[in-house]
Protein backbone atom coordinates (compact mmCIF):
# COMPACT_ATOMS: atom_id res chain seq x y z
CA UNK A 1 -2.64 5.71 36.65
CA UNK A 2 -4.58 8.75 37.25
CA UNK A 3 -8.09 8.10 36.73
CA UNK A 4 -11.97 8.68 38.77
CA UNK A 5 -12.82 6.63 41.58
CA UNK A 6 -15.24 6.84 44.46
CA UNK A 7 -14.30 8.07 48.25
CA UNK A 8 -16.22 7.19 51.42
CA UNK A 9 -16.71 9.77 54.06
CA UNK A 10 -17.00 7.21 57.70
CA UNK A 11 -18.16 10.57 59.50
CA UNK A 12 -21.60 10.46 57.12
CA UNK A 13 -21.68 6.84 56.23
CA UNK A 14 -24.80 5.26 58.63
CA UNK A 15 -24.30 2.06 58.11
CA UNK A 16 -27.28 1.30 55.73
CA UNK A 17 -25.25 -1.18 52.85
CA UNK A 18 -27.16 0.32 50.25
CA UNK A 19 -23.81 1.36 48.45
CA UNK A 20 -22.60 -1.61 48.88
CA UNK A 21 -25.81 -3.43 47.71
CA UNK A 22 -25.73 -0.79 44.26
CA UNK A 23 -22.04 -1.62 43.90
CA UNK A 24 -21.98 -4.10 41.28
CA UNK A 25 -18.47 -4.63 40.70
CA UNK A 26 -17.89 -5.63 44.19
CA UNK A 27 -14.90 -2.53 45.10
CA UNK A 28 -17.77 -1.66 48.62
CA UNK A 29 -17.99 -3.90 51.80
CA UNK A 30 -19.24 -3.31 54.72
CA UNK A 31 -16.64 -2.99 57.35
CA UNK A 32 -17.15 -2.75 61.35
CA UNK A 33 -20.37 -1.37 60.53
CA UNK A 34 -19.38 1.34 58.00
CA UNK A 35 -19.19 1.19 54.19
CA UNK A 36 -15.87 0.87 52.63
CA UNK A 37 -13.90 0.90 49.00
CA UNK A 38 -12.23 -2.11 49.37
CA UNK A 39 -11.21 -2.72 45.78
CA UNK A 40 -10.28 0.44 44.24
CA UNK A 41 -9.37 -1.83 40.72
CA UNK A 42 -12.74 -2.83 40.99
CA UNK A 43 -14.09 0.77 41.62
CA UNK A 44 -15.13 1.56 37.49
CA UNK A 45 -16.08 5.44 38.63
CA UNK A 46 -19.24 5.63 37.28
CA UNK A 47 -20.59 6.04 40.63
CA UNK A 48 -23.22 3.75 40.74
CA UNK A 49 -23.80 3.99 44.28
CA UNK A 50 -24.30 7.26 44.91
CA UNK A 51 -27.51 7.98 44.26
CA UNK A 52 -28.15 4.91 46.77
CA UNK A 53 -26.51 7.05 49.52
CA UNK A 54 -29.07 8.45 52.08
CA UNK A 55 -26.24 10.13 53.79
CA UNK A 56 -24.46 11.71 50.69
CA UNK A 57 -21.31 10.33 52.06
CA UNK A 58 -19.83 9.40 48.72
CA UNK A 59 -17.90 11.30 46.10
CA UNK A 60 -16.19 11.20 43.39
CA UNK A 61 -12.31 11.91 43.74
CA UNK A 62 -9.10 11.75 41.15
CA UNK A 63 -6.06 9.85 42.05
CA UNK A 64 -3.62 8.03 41.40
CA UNK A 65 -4.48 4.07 41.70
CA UNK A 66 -4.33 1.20 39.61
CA UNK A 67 -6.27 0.96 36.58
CA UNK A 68 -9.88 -0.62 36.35
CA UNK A 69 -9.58 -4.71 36.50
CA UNK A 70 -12.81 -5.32 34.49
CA UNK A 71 -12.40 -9.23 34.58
CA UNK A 72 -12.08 -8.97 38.04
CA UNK A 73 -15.05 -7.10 38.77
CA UNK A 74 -17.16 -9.20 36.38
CA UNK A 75 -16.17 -12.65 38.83
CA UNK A 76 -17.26 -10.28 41.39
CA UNK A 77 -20.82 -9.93 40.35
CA UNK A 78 -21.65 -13.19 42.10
CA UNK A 79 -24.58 -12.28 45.01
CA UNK A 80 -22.91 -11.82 47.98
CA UNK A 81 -23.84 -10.68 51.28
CA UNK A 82 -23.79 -6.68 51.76
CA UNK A 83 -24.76 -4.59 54.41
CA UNK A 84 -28.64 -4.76 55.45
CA UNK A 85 -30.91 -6.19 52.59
CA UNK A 86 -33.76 -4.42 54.22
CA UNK A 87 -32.63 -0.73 53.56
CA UNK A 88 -32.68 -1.53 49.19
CA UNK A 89 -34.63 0.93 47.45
CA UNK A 90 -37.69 -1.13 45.41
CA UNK A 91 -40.80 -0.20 43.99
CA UNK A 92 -44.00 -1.67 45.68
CA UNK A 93 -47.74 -2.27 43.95
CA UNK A 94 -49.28 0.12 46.31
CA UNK A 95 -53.34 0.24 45.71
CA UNK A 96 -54.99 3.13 44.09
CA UNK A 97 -57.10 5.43 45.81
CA UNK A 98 -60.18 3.49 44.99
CA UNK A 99 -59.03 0.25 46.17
CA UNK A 100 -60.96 1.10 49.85
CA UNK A 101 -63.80 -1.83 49.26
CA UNK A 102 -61.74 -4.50 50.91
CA UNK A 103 -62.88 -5.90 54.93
CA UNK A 104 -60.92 -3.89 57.10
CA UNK A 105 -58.56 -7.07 57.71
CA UNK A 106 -58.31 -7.44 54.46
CA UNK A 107 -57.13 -4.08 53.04
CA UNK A 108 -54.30 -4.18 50.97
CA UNK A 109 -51.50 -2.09 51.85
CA UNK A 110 -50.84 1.65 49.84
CA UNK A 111 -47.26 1.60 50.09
CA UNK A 112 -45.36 2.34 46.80
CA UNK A 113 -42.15 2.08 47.59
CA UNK A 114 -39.26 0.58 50.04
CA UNK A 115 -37.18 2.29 52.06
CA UNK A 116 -39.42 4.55 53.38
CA UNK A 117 -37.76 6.17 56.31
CA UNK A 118 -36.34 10.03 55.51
CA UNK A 119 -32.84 8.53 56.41
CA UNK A 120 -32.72 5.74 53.92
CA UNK A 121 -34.47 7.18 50.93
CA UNK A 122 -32.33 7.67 47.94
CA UNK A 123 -32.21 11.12 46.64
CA UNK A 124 -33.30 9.61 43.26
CA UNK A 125 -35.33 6.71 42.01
CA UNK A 126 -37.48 5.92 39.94
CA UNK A 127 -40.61 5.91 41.72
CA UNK A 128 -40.17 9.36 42.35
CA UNK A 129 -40.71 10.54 38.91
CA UNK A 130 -44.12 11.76 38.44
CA UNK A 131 -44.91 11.33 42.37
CA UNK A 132 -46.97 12.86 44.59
CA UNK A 133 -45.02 12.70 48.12
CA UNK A 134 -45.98 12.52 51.37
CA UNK A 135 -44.07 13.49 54.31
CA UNK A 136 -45.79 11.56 56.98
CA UNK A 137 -44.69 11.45 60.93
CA UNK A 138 -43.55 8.37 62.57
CA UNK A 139 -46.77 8.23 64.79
CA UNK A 140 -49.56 9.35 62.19
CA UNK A 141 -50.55 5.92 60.81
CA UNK A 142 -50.42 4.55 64.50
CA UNK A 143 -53.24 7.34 65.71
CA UNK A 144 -55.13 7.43 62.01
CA UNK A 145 -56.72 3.81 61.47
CA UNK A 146 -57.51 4.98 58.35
CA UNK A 147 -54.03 6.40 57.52
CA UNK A 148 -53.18 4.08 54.36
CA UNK A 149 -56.41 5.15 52.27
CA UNK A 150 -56.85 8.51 53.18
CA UNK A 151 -53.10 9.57 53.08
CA UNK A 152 -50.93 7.16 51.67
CA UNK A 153 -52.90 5.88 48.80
CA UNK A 154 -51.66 7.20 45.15
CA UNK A 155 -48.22 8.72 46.71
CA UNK A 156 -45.15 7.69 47.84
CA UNK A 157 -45.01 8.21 52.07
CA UNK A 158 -41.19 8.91 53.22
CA UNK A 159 -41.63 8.73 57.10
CA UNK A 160 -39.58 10.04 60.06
CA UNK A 161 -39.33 11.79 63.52
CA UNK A 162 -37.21 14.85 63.62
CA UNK A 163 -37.21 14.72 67.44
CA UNK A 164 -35.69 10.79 67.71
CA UNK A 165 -33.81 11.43 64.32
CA UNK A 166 -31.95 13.94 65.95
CA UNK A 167 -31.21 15.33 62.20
CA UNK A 168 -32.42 17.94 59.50
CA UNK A 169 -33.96 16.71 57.18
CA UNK A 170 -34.58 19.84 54.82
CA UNK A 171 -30.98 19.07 52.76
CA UNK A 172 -32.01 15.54 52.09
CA UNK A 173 -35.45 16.56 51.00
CA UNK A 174 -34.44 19.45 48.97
CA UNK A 175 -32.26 17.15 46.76
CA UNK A 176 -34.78 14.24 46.59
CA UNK A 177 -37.00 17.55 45.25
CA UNK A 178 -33.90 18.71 43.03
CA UNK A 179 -33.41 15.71 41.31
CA UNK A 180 -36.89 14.06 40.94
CA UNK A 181 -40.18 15.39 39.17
CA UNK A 182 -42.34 15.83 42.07
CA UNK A 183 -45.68 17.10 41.66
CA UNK A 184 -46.75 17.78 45.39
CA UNK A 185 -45.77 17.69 49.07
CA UNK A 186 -48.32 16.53 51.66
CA UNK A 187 -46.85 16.71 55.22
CA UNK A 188 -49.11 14.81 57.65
CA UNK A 189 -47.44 15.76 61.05
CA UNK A 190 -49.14 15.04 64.47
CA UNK A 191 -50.43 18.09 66.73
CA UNK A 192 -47.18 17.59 69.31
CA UNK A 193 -45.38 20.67 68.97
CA UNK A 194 -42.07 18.60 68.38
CA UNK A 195 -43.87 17.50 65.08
CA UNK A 196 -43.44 20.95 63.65
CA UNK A 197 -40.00 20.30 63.12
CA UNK A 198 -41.37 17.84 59.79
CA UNK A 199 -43.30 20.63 58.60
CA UNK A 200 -40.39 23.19 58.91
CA UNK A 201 -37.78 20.72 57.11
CA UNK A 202 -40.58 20.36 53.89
CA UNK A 203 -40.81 23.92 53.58
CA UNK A 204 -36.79 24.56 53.66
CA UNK A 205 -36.20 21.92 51.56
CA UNK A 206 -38.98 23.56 49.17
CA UNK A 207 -37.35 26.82 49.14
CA UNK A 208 -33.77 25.20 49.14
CA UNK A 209 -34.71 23.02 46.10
CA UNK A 210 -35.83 26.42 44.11
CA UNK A 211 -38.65 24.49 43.03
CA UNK A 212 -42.37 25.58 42.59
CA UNK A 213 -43.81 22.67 44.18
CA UNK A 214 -47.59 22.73 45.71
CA UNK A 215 -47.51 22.02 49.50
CA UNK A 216 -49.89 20.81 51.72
CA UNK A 217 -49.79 20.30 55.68
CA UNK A 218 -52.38 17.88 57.57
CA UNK A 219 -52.41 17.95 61.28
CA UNK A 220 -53.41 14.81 63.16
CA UNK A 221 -53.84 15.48 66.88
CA UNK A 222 -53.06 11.98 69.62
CA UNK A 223 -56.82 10.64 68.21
CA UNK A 224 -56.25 10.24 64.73
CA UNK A 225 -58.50 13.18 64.06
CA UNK A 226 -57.98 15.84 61.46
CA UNK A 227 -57.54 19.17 63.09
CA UNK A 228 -58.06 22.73 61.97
């Protein structure tokens, strides 16, 4: 029959599982490192799992294949492994901005959310409703001791490295900015000139997203001070 189903691109797909992991009928596994639609009578095409993609590597597609087996996926829904359990998206009970009072080995941590690499964010969630994000470079907490509570607390931090990424990040932030109610961008980038490229990415991704978002940029130079 002719009917909706999901389709894989293995040229985007990183590896991650979260599809697989969102995928509740059981039609993705994780094959030689790469998602895959195994079960296309499992596959209901309401596309569950795309919003789970950091890589927008899935879409939707019409074909012709065999009609949804909804028993079958329900005797699916047993857990099962999938991919890496470490990349699913979850909320966190980051502290509030007061919450500084703690001994410093005590502190509690800030961070709101899970994934928080660039890569592995979805493009929607939850937790981005309402949120004030942070753009934060791989290094900054490292050089900031300080980092959680004067950054991190009251947002939710996405982290990355456009140098070691080797990517651009600007399309994946633009739709995270697209399709969530975000009330500001903070980018805290170090004072390495190779750290510009963060900065560069929020501001295309601003402009891409055709959003009227406020922006702010903090520059932490090798120290952990502020600069400028």
């Amino acid at each position: 029959m002719l009917r909706k189903i999901i389709q894989i691109d293995a040229e985007k797909c990183n590896g991650c599982g979260a599809c697989a992991s969102a995928c509740q009928e059981g039609a993705i596994a994780m094959v030689e490192g790469k998602a895959r639609l195994v079960r296309e009578d499992y596959c209901d095409g309401l596309g569950n799992c795309l919003p789970a993609c950091p890589t927008g590597a899935i879409t939707f597609v019409e074909k012709e294949t065999l009609p949804f087996d909804e028993e079958g996926a329900k005797a699916a829904q047993a857990p099962r492994p999938a991919g890496c359990p470490g990349s699913a998206a979850r909320a966190l009970g980051g502290v509030a901005p007061a919450a500084q009072a703690a001994p410093a080995g005590n502190r509690p941590s800030c961070l709101r959310q899970w994934p928080v690499q660039i890569k592995l964010a979805p493009v929607q969630a939850p937790w981005l409703d309402g949120a004030r994000l942070l753009l934060a470079a791989d290094c900054a907490a490292y050089a900031r001791a300080s980092f959680h509570e004067d950054f991190m607390a009251g947002c939710v931090t996405l982290i990355g490295c456009p140098k070691l990424d080797g990517v651009d990040y600007s399309e994946k932030l633009a739709e995270i900015l697209k399709n969530n109610r975000v009330l500001s961008v903070t980018v805290a980038r170090m004072e390495v000139p190779c750290c510009g490229g963060l900065e560069r990415a929020a501001r295309q991704a601003l402009a891409k997203s055709g959003r009227d978002i406020p922006l702010q940029v903090a520059v932490l130079g090798v120290d952990g001070s502020l600069k400028g």
